[in-house]
Structures are given as C-alpha cells and as structure tokens.
Protein backbone atom coordinates (compact mmCIF):
# COMPACT_ATOMS: atom_id res chain seq x y z
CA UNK A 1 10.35 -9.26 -16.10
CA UNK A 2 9.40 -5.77 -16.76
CA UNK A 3 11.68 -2.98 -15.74
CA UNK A 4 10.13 0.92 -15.26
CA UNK A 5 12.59 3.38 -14.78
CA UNK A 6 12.36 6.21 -13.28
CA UNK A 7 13.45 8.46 -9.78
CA UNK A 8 12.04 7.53 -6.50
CA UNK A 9 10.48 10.13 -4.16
CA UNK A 10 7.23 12.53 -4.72
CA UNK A 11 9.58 15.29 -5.81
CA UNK A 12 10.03 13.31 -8.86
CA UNK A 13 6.62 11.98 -9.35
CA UNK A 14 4.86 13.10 -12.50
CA UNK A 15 7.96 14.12 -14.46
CA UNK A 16 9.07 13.23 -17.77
CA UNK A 17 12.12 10.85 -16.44
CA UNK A 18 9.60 9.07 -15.21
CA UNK A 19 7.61 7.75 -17.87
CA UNK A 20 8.76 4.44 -16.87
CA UNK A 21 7.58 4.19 -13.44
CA UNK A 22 4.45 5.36 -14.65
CA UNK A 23 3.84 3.11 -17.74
CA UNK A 24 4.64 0.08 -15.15
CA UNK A 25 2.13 1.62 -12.37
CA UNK A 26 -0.39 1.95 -15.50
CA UNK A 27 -0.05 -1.65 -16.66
CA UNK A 28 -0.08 -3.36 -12.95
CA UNK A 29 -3.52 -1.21 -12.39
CA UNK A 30 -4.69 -3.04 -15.64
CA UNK A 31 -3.28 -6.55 -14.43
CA UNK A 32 -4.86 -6.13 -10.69
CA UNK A 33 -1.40 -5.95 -8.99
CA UNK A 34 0.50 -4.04 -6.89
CA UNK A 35 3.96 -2.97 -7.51
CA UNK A 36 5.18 -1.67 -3.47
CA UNK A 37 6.83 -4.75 -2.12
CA UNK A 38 10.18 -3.90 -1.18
CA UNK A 39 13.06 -6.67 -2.71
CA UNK A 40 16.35 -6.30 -4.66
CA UNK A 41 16.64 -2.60 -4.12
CA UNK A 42 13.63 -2.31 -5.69
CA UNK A 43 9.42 -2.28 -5.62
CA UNK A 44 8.16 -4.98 -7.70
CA UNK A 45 5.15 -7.09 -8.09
CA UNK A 46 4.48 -10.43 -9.02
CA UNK A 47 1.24 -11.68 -11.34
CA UNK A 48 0.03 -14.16 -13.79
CA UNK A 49 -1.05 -13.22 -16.85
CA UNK A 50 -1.43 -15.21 -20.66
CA UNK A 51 0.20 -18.12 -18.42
CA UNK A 52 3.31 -16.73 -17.75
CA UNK A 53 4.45 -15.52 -14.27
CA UNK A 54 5.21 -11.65 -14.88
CA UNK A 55 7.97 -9.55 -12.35
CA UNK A 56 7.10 -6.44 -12.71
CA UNK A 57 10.43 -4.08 -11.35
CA UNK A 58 10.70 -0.59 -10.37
CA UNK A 59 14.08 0.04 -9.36
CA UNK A 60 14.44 2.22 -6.63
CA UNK A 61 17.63 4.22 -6.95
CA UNK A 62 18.32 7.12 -9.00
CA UNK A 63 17.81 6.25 -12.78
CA UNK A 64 21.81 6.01 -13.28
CA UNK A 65 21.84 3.53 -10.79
CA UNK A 66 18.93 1.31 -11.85
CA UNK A 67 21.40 -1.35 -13.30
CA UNK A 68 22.02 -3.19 -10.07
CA UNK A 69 18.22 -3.77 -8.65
CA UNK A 70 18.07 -5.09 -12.38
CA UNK A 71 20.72 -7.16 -12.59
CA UNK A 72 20.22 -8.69 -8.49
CA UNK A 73 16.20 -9.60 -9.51
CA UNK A 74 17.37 -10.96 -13.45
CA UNK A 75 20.45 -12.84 -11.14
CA UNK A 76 17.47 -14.01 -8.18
CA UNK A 77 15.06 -15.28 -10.79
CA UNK A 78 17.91 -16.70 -13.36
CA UNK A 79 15.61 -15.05 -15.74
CA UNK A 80 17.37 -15.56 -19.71
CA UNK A 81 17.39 -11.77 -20.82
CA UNK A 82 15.28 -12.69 -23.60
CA UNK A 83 12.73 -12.34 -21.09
CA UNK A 84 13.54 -8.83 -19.70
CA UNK A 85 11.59 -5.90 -20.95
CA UNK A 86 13.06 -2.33 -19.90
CA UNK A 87 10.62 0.81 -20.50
CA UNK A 88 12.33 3.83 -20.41
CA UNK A 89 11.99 7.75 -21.30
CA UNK A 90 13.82 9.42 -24.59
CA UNK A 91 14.56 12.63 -25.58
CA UNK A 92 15.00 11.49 -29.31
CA UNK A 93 11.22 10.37 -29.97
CA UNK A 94 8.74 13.13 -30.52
CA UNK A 95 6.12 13.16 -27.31
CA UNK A 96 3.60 10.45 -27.67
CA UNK A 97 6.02 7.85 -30.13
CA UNK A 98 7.16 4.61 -28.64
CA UNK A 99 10.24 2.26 -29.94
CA UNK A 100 10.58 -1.05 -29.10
CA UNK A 101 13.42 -2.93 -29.44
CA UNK A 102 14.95 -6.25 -29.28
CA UNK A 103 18.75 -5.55 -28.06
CA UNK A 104 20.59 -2.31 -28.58
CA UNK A 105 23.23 -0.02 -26.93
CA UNK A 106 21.82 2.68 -24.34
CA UNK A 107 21.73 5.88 -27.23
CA UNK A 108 22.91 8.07 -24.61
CA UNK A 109 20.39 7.20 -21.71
CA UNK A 110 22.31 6.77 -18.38
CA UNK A 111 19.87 4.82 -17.04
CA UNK A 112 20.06 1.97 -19.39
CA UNK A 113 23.57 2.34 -19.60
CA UNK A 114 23.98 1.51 -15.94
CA UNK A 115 21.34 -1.39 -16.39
CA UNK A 116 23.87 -2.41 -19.92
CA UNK A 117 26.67 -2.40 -17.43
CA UNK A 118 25.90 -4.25 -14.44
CA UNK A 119 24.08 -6.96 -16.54
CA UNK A 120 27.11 -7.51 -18.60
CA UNK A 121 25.34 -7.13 -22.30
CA UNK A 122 22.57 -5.14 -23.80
CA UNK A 123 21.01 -8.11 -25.25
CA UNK A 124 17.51 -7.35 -23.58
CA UNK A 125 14.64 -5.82 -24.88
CA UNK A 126 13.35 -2.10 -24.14
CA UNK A 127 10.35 -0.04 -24.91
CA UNK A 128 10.99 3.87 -25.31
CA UNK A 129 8.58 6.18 -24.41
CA UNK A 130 9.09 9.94 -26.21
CA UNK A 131 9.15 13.13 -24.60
CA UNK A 132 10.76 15.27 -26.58
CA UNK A 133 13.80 17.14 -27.35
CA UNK A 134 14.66 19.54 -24.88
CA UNK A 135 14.97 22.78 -27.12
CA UNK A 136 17.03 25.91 -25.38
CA UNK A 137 16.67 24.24 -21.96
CA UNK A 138 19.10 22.35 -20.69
CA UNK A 139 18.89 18.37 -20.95
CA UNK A 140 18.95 17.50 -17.13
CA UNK A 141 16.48 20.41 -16.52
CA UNK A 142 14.37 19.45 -19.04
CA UNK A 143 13.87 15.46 -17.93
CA UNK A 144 12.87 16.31 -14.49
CA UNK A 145 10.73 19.09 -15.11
CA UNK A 146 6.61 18.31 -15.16
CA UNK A 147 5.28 18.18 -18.52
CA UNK A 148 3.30 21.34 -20.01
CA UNK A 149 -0.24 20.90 -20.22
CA UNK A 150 -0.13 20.26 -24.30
CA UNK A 151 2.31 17.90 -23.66
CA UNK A 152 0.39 15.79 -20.80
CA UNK A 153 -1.99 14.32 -23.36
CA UNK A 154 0.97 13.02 -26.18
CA UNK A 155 2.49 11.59 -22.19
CA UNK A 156 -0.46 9.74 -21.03
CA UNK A 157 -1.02 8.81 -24.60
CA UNK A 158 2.42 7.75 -24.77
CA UNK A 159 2.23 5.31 -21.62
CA UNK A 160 -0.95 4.15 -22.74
CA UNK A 161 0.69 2.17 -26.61
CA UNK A 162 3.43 1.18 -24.32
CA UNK A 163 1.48 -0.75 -21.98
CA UNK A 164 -0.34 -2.24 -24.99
CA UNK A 165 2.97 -3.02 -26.58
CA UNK A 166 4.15 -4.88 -23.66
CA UNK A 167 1.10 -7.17 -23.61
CA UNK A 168 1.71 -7.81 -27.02
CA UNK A 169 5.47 -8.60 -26.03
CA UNK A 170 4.66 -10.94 -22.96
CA UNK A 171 1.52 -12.50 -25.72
CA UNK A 172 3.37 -12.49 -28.70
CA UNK A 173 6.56 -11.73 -28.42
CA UNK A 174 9.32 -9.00 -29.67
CA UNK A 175 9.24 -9.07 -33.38
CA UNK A 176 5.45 -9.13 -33.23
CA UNK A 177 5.62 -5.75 -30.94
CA UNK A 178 7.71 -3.75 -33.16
CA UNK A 179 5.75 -4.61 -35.98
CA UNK A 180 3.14 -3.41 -34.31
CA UNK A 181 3.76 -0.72 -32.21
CA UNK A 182 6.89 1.48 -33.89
CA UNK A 183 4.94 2.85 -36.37
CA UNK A 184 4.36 6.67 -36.42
C-alpha cells in the first residue's frame, strides 16, 4: 500500500503539504490508474504492477487526521506493515532531497504522527519529500502556501525521485531504495 498525504479540497491543491498527494497522483498517471474511488475515508486505487497488487491511498481528512483512513485500509486488507509505504512532505530536507526510510518516529510531522498513533507502531516505511525550512515565516503558513516559482522545479523534481524510489521499493525492496535514492 502506498499512502500520499496531503489536504483535501482545491484550496489546498498545489501546496507544499501536499507533496504527497501529488507524488501518488504522479505515480498512478505512470501506472495507468486512477486514484478517486471513494473507501476507508479515503480515495484510493487499486493496480498490478511487477506482480504485486498495489493500494494506492490518499487519505482524505486533514493531514493530522490521516492515521485512521490508514489504519481502516492496512486493518481491511490485513496488509503486514512491512508492506506500507507513506510519502510525506518535510521541512528538514532542502527542496528537491528525498529520505526514505524503513521505520522511524514521526520527526515532528503531525501527519505521520496521527498515522504512528492509530496504527499502533511506526514500524512502516516512508518516503520524505523536501521543501524546505520555513525561514522568518511561520511553519503552518509556510506548508500551505504555493511554492515560489524557483522552488516549483526542486518540487516537481522532488516528486519525480520519489516516484522512482517507490518503484524501486515495490521492485526491490527498502534497503535497496535507500541505497539508492537518499543520496544528495
């Protein structure tokens, strides 16, 4: 299963929270599928790809409520969380950087946190997509704000390794991604 997080609703379409939704719209174009079905308080999308049935999961609350459209499809599908992928925004990689990793805590992202919560462990992998530190502006402001015009390109270029990461992940698995794709 791979999990995009983001905001629902136009007025937060195209903003750095949600690099998530937009990484998972990017890689369902490439996969021929559509992610609008309506299920688990969520949009999602089902496909086969490399032999393996993919979910692909936008949750479709606010991003601190994402945990529990997670947690209802990972509980529906009995899916081990070995086999749940979260991609996510985060202000502590420069624009343009990705992260993957294995398990980890939520490093301050409410979004994850809530996902960390309602699943019961953090024992799940995630891909982090940089945007940037928010500089004199204020944190909140800052992540659902449109990105400036230098900044769309590092974005796009951003969503772009991460949906090549993930196909290495679903291919190859974790260890293999972050070999791969957390260099500078």
């Amino acid at each position: 299963m791979l999990v995009g997080l983001g905001n629902p609703g136009s007025r937060y379409a195209g903003t750095r929270h949600n690099l998530g939704f937009m990484a998972i719209d990017s890689l369902a174009e490439t996969l021929g599928v559509k992610v609008g079905r309506r299920k688990f308080g969520a949009r999602f999308g089902e496909v086969e790809f490399a032999g393996k049935k993919l979910i692909l999961l936008k949750p479709w609350q606010f991003m601190n409520c994402s945990g529990q459209a997670v947690a209802t499809a990972v509980g529906f599908y009995k899916l081990p969380l070995r086999d749940l992928l979260v991609v996510t925004d985060d202000m502590s990689l420069e624009p343009g950087r990705i992260r993957l990793r294995a398990k980890g805590s939520a490093g301050g992202h409410n979004g994850l946190a809530d996902i960390i919560e309602k699943l019961g462990s953090g024992e799940f992998a995630r891909c982090r997509l940089g945007i940037g530190e928010s500089g004199s502006q204020d944190a909140y402001d800052y992540v659902l704000d449109k990105p400036s015009q230098d900044q769309k390109p590092l974005l796009q270029e951003a969503i772009d390794k991460a949906k090549d990461a993930v196909v290495c992940w679903i291919e190859f698995g974790i260890e293999r991604a972050m070999n791969q794709f957390n260099r500078p």
